[in-house]
C-alpha atoms as a PDB file:
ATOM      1  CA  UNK A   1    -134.187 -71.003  56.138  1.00  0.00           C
ATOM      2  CA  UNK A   2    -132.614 -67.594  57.127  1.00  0.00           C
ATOM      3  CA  UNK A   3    -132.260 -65.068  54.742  1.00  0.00           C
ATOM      4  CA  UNK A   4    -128.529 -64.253  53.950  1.00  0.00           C
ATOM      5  CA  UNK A   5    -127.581 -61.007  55.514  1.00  0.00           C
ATOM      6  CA  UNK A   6    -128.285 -57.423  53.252  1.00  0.00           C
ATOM      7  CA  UNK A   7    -124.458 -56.179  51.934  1.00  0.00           C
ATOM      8  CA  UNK A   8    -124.063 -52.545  52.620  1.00  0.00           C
ATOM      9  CA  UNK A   9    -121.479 -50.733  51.433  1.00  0.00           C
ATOM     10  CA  UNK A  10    -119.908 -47.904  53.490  1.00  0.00           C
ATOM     11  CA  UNK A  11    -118.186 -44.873  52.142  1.00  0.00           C
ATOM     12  CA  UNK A  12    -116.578 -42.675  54.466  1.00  0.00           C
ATOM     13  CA  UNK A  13    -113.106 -41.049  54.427  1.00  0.00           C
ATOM     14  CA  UNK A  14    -112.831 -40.496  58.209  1.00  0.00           C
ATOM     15  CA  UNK A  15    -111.192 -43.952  59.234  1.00  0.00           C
ATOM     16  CA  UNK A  16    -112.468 -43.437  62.958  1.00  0.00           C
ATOM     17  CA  UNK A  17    -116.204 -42.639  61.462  1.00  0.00           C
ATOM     18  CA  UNK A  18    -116.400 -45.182  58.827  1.00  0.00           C
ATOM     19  CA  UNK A  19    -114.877 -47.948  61.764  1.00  0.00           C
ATOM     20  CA  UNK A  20    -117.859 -47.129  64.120  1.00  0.00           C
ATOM     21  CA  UNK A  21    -120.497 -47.447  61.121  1.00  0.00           C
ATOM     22  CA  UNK A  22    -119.019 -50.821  59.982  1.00  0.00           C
ATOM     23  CA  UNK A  23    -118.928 -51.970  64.049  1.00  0.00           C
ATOM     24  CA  UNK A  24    -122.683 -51.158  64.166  1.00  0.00           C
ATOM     25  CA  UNK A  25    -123.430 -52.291  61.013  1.00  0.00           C
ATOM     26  CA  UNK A  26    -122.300 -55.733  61.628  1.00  0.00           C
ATOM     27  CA  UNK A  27    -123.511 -55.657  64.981  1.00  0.00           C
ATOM     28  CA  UNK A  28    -127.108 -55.456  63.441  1.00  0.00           C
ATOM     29  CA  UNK A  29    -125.788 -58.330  61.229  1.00  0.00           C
ATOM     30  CA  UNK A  30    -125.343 -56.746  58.398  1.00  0.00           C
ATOM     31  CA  UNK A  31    -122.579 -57.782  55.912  1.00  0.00           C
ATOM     32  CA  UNK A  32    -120.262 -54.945  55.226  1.00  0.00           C
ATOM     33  CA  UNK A  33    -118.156 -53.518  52.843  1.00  0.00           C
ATOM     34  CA  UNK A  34    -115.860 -50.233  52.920  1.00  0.00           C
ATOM     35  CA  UNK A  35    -114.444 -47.886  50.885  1.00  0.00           C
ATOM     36  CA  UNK A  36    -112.312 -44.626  51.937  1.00  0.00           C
ATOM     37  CA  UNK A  37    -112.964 -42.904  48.671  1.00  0.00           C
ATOM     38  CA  UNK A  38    -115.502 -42.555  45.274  1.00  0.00           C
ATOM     39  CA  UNK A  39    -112.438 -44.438  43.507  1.00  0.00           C
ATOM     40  CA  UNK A  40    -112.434 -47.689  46.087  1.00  0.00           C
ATOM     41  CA  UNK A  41    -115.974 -47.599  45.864  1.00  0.00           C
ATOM     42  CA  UNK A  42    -116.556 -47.585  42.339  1.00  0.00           C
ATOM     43  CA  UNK A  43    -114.032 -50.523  42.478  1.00  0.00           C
ATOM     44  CA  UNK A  44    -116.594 -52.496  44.656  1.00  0.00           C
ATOM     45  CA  UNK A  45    -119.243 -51.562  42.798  1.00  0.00           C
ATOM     46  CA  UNK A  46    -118.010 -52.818  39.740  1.00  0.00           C
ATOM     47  CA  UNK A  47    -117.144 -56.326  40.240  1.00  0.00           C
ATOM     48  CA  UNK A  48    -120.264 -57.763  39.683  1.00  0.00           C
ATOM     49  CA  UNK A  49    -119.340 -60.694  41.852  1.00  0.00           C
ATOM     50  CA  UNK A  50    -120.664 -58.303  44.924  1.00  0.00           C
ATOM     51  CA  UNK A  51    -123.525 -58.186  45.996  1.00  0.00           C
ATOM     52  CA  UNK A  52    -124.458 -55.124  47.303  1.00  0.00           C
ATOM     53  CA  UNK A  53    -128.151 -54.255  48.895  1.00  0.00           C
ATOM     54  CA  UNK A  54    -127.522 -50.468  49.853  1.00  0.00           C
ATOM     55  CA  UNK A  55    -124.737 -47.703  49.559  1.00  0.00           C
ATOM     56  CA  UNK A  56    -124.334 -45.824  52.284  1.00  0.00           C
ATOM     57  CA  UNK A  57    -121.892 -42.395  51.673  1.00  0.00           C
ATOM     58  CA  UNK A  58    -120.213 -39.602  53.054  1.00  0.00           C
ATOM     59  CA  UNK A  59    -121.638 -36.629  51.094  1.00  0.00           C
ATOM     60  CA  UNK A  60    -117.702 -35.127  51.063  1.00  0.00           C
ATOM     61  CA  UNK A  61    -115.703 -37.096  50.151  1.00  0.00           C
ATOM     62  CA  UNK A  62    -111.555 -36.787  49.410  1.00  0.00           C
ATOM     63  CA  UNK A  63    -112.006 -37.713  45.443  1.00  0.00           C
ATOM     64  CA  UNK A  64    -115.344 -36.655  44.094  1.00  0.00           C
ATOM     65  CA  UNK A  65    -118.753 -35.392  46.135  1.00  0.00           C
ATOM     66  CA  UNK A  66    -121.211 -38.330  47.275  1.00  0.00           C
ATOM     67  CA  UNK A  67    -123.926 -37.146  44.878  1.00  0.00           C
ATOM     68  CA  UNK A  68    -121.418 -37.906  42.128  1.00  0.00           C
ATOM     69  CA  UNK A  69    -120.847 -41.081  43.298  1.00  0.00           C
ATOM     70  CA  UNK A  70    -124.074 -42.276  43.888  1.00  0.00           C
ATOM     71  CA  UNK A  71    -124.833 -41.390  40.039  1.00  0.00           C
ATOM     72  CA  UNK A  72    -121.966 -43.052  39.125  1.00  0.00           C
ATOM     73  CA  UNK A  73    -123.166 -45.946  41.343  1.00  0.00           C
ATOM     74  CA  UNK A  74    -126.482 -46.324  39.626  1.00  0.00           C
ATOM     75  CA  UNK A  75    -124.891 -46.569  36.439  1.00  0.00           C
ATOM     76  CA  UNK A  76    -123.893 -50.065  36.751  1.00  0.00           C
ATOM     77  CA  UNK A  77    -126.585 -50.873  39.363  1.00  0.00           C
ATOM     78  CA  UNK A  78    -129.199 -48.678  38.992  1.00  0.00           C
ATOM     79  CA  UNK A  79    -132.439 -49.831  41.493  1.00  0.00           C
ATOM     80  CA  UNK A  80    -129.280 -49.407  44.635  1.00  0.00           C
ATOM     81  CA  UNK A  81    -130.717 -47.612  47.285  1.00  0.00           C
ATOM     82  CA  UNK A  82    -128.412 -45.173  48.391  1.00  0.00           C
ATOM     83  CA  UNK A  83    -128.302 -43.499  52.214  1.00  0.00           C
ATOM     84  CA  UNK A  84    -126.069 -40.287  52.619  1.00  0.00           C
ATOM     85  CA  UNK A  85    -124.404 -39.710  55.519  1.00  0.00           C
ATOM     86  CA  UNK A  86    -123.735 -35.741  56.399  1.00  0.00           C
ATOM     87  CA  UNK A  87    -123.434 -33.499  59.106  1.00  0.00           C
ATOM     88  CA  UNK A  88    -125.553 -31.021  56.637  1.00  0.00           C
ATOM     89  CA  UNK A  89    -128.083 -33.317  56.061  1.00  0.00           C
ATOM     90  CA  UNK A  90    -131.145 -30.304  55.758  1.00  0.00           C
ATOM     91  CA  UNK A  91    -128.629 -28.591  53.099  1.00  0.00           C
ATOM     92  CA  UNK A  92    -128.458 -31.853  51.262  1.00  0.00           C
ATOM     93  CA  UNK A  93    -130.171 -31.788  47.581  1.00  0.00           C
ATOM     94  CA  UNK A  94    -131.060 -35.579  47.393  1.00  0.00           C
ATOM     95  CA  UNK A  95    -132.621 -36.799  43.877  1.00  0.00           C
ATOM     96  CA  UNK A  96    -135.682 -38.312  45.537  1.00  0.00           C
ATOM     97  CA  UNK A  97    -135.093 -41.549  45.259  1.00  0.00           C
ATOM     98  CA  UNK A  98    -132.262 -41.754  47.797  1.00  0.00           C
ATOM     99  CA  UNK A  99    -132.200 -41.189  51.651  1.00  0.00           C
ATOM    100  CA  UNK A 100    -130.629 -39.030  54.119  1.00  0.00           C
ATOM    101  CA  UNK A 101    -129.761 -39.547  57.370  1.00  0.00           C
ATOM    102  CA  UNK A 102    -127.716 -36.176  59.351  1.00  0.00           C
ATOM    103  CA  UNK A 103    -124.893 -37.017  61.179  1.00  0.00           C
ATOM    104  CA  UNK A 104    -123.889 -37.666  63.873  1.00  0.00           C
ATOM    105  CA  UNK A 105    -126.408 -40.215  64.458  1.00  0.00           C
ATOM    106  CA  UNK A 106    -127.439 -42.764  66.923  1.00  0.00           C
ATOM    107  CA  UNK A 107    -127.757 -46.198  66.628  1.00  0.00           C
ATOM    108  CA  UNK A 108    -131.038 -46.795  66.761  1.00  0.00           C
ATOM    109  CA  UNK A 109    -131.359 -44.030  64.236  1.00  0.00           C
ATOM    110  CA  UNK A 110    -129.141 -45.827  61.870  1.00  0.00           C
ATOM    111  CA  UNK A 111    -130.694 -49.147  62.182  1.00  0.00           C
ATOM    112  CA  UNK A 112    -134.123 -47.636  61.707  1.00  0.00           C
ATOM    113  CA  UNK A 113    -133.271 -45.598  58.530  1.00  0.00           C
ATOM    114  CA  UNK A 114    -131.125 -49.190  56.879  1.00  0.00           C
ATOM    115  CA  UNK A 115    -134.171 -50.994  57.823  1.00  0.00           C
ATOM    116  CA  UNK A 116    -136.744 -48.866  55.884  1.00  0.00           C
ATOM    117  CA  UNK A 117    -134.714 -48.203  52.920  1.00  0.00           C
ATOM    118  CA  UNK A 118    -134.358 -52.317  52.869  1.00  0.00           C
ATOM    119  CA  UNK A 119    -137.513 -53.374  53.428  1.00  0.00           C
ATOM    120  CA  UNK A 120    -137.172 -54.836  56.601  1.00  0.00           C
END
């Protein structure tokens, strides 16, 4: 039997960006959810009803910094992996548990990086 797709959830303010992420995303069958903003995010990540396998965000973000939300994130859910997203990746203070990947980024790249944070 097939294993049921990994939910990521995308956070990215630019609506052109975060479109093209999503479109790859579910290219690589991925299920996807997305979120302009910390506030829609938290939203999702809330309702316990989703599932969600990995956060990926936007280190700047309109409402509150990425870092911030992936702390927040972890509060309610805290073994998500979470993947920034930044065109300052090398300037990016990760905690060490969570991932980087520097944008812009190619496909491959992206696939790659979601596949070794998931296990896959």
């Amino acid at each position: 039997m097939p294993q049921p797709a990994s939910t990521i959830l995308v956070v990215e303010d630019d609506n052109i960006v975060r479109m093209l992420i999503v479109d790859v995303l579910e290219e690589l069958e991925y299920q996807v959810l997305e979120a302009a903003d910390g506030a829609q995010a938290l939203l999702l990540l809330e309702n316990s009803d989703n599932l969600i396998n990995l956060l990926m965000t936007d280190k700047g973000l309109p409402d509150m910094d990425g870092i911030k939300l992936a702390h927040r994130a972890r509060e309610s859910r805290p073994t998500l992996p979470i993947l920034f997203a930044s065109g300052y990746a090398e300037k990016i203070n990760a905690p060490l548990d969570m991932h980087v990947i520097g944008k812009p980024f190619s496909i491959d790249q992206l696939r790659d990086k979601v596949k070794s944070i998931l296990g896959q």
